[in-house]
PDB file of N, CA and C in Angstrom:
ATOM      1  N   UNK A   1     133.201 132.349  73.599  1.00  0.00           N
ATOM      2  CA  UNK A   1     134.627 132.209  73.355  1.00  0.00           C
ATOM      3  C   UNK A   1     135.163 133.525  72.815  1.00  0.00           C
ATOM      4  N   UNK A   2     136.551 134.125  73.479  1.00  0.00           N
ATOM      5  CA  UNK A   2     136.909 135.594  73.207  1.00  0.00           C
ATOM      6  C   UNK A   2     137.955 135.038  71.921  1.00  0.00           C
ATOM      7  N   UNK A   3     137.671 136.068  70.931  1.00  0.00           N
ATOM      8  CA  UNK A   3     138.835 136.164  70.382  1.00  0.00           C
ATOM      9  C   UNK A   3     140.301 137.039  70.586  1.00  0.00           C
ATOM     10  N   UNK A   4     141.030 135.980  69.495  1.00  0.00           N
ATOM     11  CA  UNK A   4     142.635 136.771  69.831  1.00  0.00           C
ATOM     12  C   UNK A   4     142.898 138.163  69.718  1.00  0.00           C
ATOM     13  N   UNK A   5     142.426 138.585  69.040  1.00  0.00           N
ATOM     14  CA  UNK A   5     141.967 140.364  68.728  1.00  0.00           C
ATOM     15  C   UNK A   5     141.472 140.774  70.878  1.00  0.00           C
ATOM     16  N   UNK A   6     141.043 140.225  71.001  1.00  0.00           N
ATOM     17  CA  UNK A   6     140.148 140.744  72.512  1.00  0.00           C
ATOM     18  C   UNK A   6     141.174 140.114  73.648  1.00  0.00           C
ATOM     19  N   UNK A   7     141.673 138.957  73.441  1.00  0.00           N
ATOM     20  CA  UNK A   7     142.566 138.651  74.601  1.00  0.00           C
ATOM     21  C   UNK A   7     143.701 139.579  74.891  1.00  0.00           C
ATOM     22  N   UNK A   8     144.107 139.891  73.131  1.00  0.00           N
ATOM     23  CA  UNK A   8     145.418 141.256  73.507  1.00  0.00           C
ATOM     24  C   UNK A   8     144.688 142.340  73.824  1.00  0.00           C
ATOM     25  N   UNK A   9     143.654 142.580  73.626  1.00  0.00           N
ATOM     26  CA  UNK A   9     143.163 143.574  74.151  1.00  0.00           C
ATOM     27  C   UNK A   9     142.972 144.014  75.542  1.00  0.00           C
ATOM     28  N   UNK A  10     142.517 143.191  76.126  1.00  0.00           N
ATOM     29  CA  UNK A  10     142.525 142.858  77.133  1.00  0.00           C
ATOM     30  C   UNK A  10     143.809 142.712  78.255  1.00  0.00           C
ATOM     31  N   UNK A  11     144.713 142.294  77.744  1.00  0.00           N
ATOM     32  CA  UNK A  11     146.016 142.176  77.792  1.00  0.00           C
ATOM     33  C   UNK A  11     145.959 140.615  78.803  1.00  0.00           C
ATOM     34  N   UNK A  12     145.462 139.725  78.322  1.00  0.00           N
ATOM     35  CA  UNK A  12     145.067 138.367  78.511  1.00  0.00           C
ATOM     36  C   UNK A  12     146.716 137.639  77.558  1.00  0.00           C
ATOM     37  N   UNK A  13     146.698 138.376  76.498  1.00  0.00           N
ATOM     38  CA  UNK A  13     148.380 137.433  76.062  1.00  0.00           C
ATOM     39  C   UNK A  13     149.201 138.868  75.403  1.00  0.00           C
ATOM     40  N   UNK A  14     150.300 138.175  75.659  1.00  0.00           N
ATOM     41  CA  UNK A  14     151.574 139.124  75.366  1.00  0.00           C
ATOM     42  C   UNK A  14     152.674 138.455  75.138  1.00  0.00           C
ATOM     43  N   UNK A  15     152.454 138.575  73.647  1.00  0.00           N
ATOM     44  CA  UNK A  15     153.451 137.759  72.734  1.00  0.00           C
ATOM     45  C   UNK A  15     154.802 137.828  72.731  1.00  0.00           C
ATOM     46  N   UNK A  16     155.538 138.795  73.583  1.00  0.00           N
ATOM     47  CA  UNK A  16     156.681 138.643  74.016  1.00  0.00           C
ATOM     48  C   UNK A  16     156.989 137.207  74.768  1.00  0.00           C
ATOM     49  N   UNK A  17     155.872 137.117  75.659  1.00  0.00           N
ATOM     50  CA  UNK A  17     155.726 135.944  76.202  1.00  0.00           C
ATOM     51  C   UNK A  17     155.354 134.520  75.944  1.00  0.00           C
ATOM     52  N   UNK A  18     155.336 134.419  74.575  1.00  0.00           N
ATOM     53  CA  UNK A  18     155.498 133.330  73.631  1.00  0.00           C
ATOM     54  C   UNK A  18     156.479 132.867  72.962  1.00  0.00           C
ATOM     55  N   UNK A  19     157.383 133.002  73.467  1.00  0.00           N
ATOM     56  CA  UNK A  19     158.930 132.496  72.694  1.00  0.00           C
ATOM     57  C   UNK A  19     158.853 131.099  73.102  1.00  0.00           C
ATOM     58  N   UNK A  20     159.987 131.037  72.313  1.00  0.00           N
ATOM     59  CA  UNK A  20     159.841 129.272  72.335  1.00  0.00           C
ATOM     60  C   UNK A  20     161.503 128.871  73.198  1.00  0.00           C
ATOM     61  N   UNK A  21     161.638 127.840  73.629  1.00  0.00           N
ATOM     62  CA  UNK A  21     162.964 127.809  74.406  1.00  0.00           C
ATOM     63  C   UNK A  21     164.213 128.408  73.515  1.00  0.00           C
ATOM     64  N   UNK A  22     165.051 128.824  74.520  1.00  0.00           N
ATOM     65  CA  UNK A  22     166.695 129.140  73.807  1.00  0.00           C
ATOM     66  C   UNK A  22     167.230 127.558  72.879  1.00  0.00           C
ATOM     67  N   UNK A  23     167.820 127.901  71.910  1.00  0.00           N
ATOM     68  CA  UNK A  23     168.060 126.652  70.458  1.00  0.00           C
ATOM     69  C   UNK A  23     169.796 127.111  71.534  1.00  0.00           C
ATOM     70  N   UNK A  24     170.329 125.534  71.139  1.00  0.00           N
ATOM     71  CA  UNK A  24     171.687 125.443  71.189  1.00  0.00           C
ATOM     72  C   UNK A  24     173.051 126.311  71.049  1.00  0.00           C
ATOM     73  N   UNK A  25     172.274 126.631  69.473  1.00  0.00           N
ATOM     74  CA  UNK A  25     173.127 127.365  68.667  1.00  0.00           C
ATOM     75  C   UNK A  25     172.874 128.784  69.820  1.00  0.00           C
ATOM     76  N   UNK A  26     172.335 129.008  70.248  1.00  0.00           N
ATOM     77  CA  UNK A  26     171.748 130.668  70.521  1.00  0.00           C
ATOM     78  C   UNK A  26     172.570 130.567  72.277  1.00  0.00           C
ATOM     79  N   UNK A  27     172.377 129.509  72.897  1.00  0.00           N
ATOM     80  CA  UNK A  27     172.767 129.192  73.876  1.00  0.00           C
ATOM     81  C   UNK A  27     174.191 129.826  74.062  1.00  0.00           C
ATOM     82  N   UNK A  28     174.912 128.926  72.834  1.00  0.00           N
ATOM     83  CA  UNK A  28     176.162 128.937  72.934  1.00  0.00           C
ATOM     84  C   UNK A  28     176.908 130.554  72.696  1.00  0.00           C
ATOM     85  N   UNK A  29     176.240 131.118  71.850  1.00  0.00           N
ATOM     86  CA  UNK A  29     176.074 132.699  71.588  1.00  0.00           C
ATOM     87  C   UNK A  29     176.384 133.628  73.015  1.00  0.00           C
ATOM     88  N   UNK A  30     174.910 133.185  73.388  1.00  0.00           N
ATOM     89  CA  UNK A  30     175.022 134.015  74.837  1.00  0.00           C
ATOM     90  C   UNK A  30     175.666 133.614  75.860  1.00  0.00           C
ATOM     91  N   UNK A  31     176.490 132.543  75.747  1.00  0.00           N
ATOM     92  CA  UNK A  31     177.497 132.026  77.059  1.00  0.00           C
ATOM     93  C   UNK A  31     179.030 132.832  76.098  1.00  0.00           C
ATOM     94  N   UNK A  32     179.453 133.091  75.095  1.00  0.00           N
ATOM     95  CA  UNK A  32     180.423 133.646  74.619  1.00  0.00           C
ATOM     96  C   UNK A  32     180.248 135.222  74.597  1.00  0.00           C
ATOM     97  N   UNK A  33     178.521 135.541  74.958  1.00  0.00           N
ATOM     98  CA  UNK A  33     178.538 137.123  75.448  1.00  0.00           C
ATOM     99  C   UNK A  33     179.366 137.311  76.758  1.00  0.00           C
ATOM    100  N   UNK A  34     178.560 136.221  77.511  1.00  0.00           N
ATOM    101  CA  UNK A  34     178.747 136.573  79.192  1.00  0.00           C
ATOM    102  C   UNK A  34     180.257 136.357  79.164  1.00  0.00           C
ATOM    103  N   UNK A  35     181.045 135.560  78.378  1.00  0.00           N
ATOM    104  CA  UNK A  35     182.371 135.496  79.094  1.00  0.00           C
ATOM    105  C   UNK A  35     182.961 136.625  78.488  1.00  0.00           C
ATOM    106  N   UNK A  36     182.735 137.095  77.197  1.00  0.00           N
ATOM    107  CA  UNK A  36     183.509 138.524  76.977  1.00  0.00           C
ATOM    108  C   UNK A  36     183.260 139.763  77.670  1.00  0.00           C
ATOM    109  N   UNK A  37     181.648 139.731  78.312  1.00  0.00           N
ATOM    110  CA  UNK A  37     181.544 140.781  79.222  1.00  0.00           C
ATOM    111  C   UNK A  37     181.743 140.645  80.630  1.00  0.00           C
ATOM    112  N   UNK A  38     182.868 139.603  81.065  1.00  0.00           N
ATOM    113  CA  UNK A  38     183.244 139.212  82.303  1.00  0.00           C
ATOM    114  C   UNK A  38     184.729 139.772  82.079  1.00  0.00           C
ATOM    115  N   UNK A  39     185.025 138.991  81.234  1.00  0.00           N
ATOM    116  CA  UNK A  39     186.440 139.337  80.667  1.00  0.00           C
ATOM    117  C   UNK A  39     186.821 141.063  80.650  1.00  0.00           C
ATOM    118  N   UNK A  40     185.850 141.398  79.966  1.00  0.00           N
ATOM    119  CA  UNK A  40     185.878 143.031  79.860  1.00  0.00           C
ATOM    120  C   UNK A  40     185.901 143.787  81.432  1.00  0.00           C
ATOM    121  N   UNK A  41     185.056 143.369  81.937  1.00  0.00           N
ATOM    122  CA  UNK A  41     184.896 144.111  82.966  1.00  0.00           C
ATOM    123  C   UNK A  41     185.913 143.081  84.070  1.00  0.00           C
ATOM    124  N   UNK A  42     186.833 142.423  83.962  1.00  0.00           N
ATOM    125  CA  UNK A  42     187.619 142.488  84.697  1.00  0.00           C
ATOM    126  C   UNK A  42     189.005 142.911  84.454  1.00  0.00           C
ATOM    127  N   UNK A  43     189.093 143.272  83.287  1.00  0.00           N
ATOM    128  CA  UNK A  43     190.405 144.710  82.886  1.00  0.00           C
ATOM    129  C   UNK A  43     190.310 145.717  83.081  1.00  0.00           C
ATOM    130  N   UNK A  44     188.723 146.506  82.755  1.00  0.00           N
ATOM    131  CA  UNK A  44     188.897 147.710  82.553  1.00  0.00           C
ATOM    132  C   UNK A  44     188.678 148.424  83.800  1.00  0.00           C
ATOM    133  N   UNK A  45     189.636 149.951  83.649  1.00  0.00           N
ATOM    134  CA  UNK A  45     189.411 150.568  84.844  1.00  0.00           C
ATOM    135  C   UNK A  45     188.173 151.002  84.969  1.00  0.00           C
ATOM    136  N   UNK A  46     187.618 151.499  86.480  1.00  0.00           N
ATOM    137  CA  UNK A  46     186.506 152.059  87.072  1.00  0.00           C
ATOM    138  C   UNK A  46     185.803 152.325  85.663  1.00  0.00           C
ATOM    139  N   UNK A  47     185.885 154.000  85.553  1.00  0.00           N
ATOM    140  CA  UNK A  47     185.599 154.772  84.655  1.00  0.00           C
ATOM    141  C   UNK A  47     185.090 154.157  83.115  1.00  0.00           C
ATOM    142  N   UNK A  48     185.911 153.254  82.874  1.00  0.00           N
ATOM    143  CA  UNK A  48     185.460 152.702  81.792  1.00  0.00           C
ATOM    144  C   UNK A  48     184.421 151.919  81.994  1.00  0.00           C
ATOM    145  N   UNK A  49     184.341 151.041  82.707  1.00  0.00           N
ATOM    146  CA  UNK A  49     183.415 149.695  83.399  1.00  0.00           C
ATOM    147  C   UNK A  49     181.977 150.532  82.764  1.00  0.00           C
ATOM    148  N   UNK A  50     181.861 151.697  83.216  1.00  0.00           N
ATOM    149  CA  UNK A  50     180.846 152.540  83.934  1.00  0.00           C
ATOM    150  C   UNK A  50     180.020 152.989  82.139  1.00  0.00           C
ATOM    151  N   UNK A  51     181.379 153.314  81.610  1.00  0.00           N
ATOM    152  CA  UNK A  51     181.233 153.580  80.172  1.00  0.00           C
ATOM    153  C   UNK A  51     180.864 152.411  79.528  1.00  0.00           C
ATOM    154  N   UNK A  52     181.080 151.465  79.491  1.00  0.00           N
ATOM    155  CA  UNK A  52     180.968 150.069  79.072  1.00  0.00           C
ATOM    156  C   UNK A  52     179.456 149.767  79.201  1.00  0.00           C
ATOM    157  N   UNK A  53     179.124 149.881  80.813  1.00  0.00           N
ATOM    158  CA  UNK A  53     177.760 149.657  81.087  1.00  0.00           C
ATOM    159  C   UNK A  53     176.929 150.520  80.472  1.00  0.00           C
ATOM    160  N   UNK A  54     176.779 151.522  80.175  1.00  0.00           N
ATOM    161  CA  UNK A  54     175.956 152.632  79.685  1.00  0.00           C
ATOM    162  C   UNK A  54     175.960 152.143  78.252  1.00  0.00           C
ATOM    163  N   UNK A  55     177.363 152.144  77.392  1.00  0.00           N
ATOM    164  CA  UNK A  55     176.926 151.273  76.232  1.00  0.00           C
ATOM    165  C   UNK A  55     176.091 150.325  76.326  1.00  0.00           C
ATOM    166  N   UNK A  56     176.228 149.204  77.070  1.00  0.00           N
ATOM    167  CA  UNK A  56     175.211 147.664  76.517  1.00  0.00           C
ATOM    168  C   UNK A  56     173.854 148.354  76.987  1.00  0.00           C
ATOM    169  N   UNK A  57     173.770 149.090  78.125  1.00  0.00           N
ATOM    170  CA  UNK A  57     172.385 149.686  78.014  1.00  0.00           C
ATOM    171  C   UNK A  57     171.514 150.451  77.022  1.00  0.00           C
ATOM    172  N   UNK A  58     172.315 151.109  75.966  1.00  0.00           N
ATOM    173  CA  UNK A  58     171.835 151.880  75.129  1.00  0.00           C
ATOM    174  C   UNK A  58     171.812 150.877  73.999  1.00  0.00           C
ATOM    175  N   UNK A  59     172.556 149.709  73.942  1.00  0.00           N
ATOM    176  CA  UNK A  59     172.343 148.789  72.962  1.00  0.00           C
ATOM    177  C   UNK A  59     170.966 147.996  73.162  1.00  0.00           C
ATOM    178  N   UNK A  60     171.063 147.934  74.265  1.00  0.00           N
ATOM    179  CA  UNK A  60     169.855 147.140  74.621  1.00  0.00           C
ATOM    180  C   UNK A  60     168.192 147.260  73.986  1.00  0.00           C
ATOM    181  N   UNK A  61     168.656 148.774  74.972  1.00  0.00           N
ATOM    182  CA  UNK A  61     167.421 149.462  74.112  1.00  0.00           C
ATOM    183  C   UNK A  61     167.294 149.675  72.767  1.00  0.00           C
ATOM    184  N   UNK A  62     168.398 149.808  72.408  1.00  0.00           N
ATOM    185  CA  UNK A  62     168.045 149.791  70.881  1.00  0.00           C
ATOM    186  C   UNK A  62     167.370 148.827  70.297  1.00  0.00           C
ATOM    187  N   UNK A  63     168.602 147.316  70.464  1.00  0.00           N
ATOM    188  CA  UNK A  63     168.124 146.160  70.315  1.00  0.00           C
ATOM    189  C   UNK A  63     166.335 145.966  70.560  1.00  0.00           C
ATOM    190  N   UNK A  64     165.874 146.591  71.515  1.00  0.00           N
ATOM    191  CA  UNK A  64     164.401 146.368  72.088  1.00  0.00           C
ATOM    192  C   UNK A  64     163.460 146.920  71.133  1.00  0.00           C
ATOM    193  N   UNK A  65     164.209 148.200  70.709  1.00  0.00           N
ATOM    194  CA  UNK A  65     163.376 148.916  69.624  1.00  0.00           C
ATOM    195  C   UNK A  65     163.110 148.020  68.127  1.00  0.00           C
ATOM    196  N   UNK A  66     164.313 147.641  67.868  1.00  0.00           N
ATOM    197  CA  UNK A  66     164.550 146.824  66.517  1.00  0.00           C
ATOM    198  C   UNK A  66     163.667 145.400  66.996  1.00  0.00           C
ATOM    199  N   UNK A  67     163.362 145.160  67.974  1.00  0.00           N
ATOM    200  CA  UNK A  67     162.910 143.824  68.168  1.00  0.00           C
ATOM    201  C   UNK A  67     161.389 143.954  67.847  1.00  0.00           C
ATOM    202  N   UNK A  68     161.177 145.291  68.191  1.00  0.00           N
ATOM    203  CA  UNK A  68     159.323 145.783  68.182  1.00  0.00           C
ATOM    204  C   UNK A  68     159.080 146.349  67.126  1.00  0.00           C
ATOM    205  N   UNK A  69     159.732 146.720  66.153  1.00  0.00           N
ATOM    206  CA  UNK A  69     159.719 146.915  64.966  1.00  0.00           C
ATOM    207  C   UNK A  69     159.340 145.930  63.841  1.00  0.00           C
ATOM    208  N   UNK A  70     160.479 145.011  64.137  1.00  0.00           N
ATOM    209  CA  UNK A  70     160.701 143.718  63.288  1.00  0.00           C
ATOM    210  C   UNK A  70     159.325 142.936  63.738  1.00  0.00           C
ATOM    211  N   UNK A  71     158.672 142.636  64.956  1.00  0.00           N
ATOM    212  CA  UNK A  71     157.505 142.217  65.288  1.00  0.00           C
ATOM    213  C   UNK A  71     156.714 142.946  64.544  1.00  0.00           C
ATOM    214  N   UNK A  72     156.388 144.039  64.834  1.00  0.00           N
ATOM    215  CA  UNK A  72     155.447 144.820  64.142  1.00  0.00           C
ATOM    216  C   UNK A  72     155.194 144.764  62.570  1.00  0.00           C
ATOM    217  N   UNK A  73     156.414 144.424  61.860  1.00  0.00           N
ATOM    218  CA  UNK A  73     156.725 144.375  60.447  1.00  0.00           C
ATOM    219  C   UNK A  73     155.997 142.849  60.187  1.00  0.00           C
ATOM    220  N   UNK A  74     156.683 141.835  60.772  1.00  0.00           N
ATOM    221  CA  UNK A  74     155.875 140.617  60.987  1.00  0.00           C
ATOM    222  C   UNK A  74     154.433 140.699  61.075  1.00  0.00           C
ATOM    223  N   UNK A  75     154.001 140.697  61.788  1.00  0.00           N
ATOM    224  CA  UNK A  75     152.511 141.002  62.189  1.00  0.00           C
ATOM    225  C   UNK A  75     151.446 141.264  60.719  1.00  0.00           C
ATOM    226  N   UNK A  76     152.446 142.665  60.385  1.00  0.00           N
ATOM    227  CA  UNK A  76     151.913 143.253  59.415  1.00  0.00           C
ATOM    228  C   UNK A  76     151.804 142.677  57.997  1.00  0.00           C
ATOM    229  N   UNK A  77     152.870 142.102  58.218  1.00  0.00           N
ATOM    230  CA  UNK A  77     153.324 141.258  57.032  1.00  0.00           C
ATOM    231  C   UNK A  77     151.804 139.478  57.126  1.00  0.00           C
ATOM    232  N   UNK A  78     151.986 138.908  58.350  1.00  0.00           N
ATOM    233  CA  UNK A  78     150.626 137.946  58.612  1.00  0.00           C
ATOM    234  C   UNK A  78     149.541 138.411  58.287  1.00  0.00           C
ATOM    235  N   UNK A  79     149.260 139.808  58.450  1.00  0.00           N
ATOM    236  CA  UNK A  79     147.675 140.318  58.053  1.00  0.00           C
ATOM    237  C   UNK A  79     147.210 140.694  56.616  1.00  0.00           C
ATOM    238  N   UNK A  80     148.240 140.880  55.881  1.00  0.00           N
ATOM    239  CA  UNK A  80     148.483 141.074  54.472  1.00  0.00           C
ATOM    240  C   UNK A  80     148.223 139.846  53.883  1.00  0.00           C
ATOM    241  N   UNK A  81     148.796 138.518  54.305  1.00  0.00           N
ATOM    242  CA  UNK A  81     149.018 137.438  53.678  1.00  0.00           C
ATOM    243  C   UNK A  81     147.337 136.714  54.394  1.00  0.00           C
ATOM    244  N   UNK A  82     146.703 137.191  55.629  1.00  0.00           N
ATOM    245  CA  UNK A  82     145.085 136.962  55.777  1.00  0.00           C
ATOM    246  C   UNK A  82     144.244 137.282  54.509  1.00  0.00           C
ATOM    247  N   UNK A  83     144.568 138.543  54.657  1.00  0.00           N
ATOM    248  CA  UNK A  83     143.818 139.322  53.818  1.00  0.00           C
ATOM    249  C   UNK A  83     143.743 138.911  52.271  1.00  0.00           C
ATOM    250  N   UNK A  84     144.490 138.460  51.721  1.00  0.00           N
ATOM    251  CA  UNK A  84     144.593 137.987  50.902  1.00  0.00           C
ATOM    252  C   UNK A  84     144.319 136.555  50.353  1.00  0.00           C
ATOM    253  N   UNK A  85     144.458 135.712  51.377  1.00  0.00           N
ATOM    254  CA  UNK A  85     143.786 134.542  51.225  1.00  0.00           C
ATOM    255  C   UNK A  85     142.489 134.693  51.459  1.00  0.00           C
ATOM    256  N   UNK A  86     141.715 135.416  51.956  1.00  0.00           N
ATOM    257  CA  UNK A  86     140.659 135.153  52.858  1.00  0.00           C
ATOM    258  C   UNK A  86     139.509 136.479  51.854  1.00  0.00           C
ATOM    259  N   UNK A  87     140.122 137.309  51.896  1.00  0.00           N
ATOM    260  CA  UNK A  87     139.456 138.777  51.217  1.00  0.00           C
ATOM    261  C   UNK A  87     139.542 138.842  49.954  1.00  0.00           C
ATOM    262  N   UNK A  88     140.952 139.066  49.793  1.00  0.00           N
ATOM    263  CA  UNK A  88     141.057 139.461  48.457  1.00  0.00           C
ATOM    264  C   UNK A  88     140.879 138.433  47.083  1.00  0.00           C
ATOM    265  N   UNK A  89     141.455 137.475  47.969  1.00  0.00           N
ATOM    266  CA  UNK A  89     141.046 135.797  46.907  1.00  0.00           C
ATOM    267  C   UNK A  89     140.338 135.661  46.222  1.00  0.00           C
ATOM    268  N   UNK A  90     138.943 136.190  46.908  1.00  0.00           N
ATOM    269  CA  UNK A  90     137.733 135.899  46.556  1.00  0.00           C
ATOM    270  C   UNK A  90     137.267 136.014  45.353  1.00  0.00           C
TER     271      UNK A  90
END
Protein backbone atom coordinates (compact mmCIF):
# COMPACT_ATOMS: atom_id res chain seq x y z
CA UNK A 1 0.00 0.00 0.00
CA UNK A 2 1.59 3.52 -1.33
CA UNK A 3 1.48 6.28 0.77
CA UNK A 4 0.01 9.86 0.38
CA UNK A 5 3.52 11.37 0.43
CA UNK A 6 4.21 8.84 -2.87
CA UNK A 7 0.84 9.16 -4.64
CA UNK A 8 1.63 13.08 -4.95
CA UNK A 9 4.66 12.12 -5.84
CA UNK A 10 3.93 10.30 -8.28
CA UNK A 11 1.37 12.63 -9.35
CA UNK A 12 -1.38 9.82 -8.67
CA UNK A 13 -3.54 12.88 -6.73
CA UNK A 14 -3.76 16.52 -7.20
CA UNK A 15 -5.47 18.26 -4.69
CA UNK A 16 -6.69 20.92 -6.76
CA UNK A 17 -8.76 18.16 -7.80
CA UNK A 18 -10.38 17.56 -4.56
CA UNK A 19 -12.77 20.28 -4.08
CA UNK A 20 -15.87 19.62 -2.93
CA UNK A 21 -19.10 20.82 -5.01
CA UNK A 22 -19.92 24.70 -5.56
CA UNK A 23 -22.17 25.72 -1.94
CA UNK A 24 -25.24 27.89 -2.94
CA UNK A 25 -24.03 30.79 -1.44
CA UNK A 26 -20.85 30.63 -3.92
CA UNK A 27 -23.16 29.69 -6.79
CA UNK A 28 -25.05 32.65 -6.48
CA UNK A 29 -21.68 34.79 -6.36
CA UNK A 30 -20.55 33.51 -9.59
CA UNK A 31 -23.89 33.88 -11.53
CA UNK A 32 -23.73 37.84 -10.30
CA UNK A 33 -19.98 37.67 -11.78
CA UNK A 34 -21.15 36.37 -15.14
CA UNK A 35 -23.98 38.87 -15.41
CA UNK A 36 -21.75 41.92 -14.58
CA UNK A 37 -19.18 40.65 -16.99
CA UNK A 38 -21.90 40.31 -19.71
CA UNK A 39 -23.25 43.52 -18.82
CA UNK A 40 -19.77 45.06 -19.09
CA UNK A 41 -18.85 43.77 -22.14
CA UNK A 42 -21.93 44.68 -23.77
CA UNK A 43 -21.31 48.60 -23.29
CA UNK A 44 -17.96 48.89 -23.61
CA UNK A 45 -16.25 49.92 -26.72
CA UNK A 46 -13.81 47.53 -28.70
CA UNK A 47 -10.69 48.85 -27.10
CA UNK A 48 -11.86 48.67 -23.77
CA UNK A 49 -13.50 45.06 -23.97
CA UNK A 50 -9.85 44.13 -24.85
CA UNK A 51 -8.59 46.14 -21.73
CA UNK A 52 -11.18 44.62 -19.58
CA UNK A 53 -10.11 41.15 -20.72
CA UNK A 54 -6.45 41.52 -19.98
CA UNK A 55 -7.54 42.79 -16.53
CA UNK A 56 -9.64 39.58 -15.37
CA UNK A 57 -6.69 37.74 -16.85
CA UNK A 58 -4.11 39.25 -14.72
CA UNK A 59 -6.59 38.90 -11.85
CA UNK A 60 -6.88 35.55 -12.42
CA UNK A 61 -3.57 34.82 -12.20
CA UNK A 62 -3.11 36.52 -9.40
CA UNK A 63 -6.06 35.05 -7.78
CA UNK A 64 -4.17 31.53 -8.79
CA UNK A 65 -1.11 32.68 -7.08
CA UNK A 66 -2.97 33.66 -3.76
CA UNK A 67 -4.83 30.36 -4.07
CA UNK A 68 -1.28 28.34 -4.00
CA UNK A 69 -0.04 30.24 -1.43
CA UNK A 70 -2.94 30.07 0.93
CA UNK A 71 -2.78 26.09 0.13
CA UNK A 72 0.67 26.01 0.79
CA UNK A 73 0.20 28.03 4.14
CA UNK A 74 -2.53 25.38 4.94
CA UNK A 75 -0.59 22.42 4.34
CA UNK A 76 2.04 23.89 6.35
CA UNK A 77 0.01 24.87 8.92
CA UNK A 78 -1.52 20.58 8.97
CA UNK A 79 2.12 19.46 9.33
CA UNK A 80 2.89 21.63 12.28
CA UNK A 81 -0.28 20.61 14.03
CA UNK A 82 1.11 16.48 12.97
CA UNK A 83 4.06 17.19 14.31
CA UNK A 84 3.01 18.13 17.30
CA UNK A 85 0.55 15.73 18.20
CA UNK A 86 2.48 12.93 17.08
CA UNK A 87 6.39 14.19 17.73
CA UNK A 88 6.53 16.71 19.80
CA UNK A 89 3.76 15.47 22.36
CA UNK A 90 5.69 12.91 23.29
Amino acid sequence: MSSVIEELYYGNLEPQELTTEITPKLKKKLSQLVKKEEELSAILPQKEKELFSKYVSAYNEFSSIGNSDSFISGFRLGARFTYDTFVKGK
